[in-house]
Protein backbone atom coordinates (compact mmCIF):
# COMPACT_ATOMS: atom_id res chain seq x y z
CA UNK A 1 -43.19 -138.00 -71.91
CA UNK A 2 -46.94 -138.20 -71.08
CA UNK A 3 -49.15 -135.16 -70.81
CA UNK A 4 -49.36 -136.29 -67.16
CA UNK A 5 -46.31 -136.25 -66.03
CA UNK A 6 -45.65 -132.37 -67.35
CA UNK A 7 -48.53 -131.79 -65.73
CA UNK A 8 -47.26 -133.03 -62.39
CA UNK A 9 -43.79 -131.34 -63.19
CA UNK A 10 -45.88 -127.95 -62.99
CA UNK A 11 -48.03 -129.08 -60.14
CA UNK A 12 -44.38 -129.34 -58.31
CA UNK A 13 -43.64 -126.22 -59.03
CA UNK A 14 -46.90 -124.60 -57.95
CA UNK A 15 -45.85 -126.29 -54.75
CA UNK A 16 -43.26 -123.94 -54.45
CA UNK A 17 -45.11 -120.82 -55.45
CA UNK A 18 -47.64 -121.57 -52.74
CA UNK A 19 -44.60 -122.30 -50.15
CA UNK A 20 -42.71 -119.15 -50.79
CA UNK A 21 -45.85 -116.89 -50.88
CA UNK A 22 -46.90 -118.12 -47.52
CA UNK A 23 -43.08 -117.58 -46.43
CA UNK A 24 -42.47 -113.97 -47.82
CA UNK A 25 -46.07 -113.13 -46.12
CA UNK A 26 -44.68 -114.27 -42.68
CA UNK A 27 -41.60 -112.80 -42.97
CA UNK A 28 -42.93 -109.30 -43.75
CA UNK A 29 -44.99 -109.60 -41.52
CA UNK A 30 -43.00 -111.28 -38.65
CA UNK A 31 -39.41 -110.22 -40.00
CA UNK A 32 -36.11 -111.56 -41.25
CA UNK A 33 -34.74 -111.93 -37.86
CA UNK A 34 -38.09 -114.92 -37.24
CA UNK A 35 -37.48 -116.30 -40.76
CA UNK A 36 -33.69 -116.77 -40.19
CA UNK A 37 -33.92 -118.04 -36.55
CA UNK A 38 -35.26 -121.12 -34.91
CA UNK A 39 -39.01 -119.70 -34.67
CA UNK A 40 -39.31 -121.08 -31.13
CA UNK A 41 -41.03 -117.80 -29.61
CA UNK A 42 -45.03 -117.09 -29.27
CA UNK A 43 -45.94 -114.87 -32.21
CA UNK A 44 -49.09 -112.69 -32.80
CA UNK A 45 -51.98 -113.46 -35.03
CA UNK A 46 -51.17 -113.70 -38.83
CA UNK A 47 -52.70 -110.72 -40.92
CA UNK A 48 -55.50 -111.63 -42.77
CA UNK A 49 -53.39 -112.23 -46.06
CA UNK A 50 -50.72 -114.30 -44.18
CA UNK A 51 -53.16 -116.58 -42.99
CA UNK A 52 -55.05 -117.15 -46.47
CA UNK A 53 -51.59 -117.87 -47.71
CA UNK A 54 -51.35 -120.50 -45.44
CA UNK A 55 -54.52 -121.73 -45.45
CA UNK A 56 -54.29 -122.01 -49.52
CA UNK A 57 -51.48 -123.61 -49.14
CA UNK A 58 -52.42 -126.47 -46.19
CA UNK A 59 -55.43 -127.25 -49.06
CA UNK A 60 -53.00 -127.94 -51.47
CA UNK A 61 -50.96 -129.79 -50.26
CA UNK A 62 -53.79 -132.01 -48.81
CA UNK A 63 -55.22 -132.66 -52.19
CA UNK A 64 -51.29 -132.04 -54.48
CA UNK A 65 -50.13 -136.25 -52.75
CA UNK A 66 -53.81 -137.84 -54.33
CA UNK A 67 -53.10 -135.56 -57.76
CA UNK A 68 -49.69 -136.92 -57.52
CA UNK A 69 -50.51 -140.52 -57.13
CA UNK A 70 -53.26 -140.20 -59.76
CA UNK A 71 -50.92 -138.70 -62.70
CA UNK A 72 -48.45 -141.26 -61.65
CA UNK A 73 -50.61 -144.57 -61.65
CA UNK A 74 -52.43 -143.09 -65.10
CA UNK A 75 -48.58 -142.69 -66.52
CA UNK A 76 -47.19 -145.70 -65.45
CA UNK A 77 -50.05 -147.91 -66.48
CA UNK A 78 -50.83 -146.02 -69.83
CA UNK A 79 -54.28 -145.21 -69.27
CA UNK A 80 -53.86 -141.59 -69.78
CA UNK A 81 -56.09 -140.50 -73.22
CA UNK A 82 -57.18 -137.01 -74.09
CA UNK A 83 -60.29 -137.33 -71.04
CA UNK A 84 -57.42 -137.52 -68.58
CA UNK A 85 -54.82 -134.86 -69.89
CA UNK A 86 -57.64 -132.45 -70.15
CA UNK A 87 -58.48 -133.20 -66.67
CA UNK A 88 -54.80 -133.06 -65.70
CA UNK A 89 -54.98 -129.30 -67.33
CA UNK A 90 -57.95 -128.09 -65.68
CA UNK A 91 -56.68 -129.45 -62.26
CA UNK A 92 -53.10 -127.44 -62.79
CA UNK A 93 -55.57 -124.06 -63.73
CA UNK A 94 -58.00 -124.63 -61.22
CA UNK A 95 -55.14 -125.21 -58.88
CA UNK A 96 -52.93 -121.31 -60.42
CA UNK A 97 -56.45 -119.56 -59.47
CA UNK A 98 -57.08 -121.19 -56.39
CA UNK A 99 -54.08 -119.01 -54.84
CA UNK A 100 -54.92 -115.93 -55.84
CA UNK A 101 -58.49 -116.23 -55.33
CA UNK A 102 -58.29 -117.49 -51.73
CA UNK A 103 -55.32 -114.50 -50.73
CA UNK A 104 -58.21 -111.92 -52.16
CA UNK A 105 -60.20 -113.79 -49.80
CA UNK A 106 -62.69 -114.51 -52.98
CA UNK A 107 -65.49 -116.35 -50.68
CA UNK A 108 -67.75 -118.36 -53.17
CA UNK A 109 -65.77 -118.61 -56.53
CA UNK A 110 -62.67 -119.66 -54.58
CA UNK A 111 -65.15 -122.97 -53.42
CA UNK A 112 -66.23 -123.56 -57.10
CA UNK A 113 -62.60 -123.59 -58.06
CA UNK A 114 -61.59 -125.84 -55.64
CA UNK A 115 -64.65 -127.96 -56.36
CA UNK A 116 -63.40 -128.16 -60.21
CA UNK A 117 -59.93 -129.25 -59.08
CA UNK A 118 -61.49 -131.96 -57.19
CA UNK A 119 -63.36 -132.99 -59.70
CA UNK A 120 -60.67 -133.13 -62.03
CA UNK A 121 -58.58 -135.56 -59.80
CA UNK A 122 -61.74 -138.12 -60.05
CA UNK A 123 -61.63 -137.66 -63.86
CA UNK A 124 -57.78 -138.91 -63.55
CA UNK A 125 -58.04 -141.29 -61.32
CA UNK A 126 -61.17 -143.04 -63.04
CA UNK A 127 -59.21 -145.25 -65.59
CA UNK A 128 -56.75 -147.09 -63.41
CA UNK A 129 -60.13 -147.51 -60.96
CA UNK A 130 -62.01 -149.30 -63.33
């Protein structure tokens, strides 16, 4: 199996980490009862860490679909080569310290990070571009 495509397999489950961290914020702070029921009433203001949480995870899952694609197309069409599995890692590391760095509410590093995952999706994508 390509490099890639474990890659992406990890990049799922990141998915998840940043979906349940977001969920067990809300539910401490909002309670079981809120999780558990249909979520229809008005609520307060997230805490500062519940809304980082969410935040994180809205920004990655707007840039986790164009990763996706990327690894896939690159897999598929066996362009991948070392340039693009090293890019594939950094994304996935840039991606594990995004989360914690943006719930600290890290201002500039967090940026940097995120600018390194974003460049790493270009590196990816390049090959089945030109």
């Amino acid at each position: 199996m390509p490099v890639e495509l474990k890659i992406l397999a990890w990049g799922c489950v990141l998915a998840f980490v940043h979906i349940f961290a977001a969920a067990a914020a809300k539910t401490r702070q909002y309670g079981r009862r809120w999780n558990m029921g249909a979520r229809d009433e008005k609520l307060p203001e997230p805490k500062p860490l519940v809304g980082r949480l969410m935040r994180a995870q809205a920004n990655f899952f707007e840039t986790f679909p164009i990763m996706a694609a990327a690894l896939l197309m690159v897999a598929v069409s066996g362009r991948g080569s070392a340039a693009t599995q090293a890019a594939a890692f950094v994304w996935l590391g840039a991606r594990i310290l995004y989360l914690p760095l943006y719930a600290a509410g890290v201002p500039v590093v967090r940026t940097l990070v995120f600018a390194l995952s974003v460049a790493a999706i270009v590196v990816v994508l390049w090959p089945v571009l030109f």
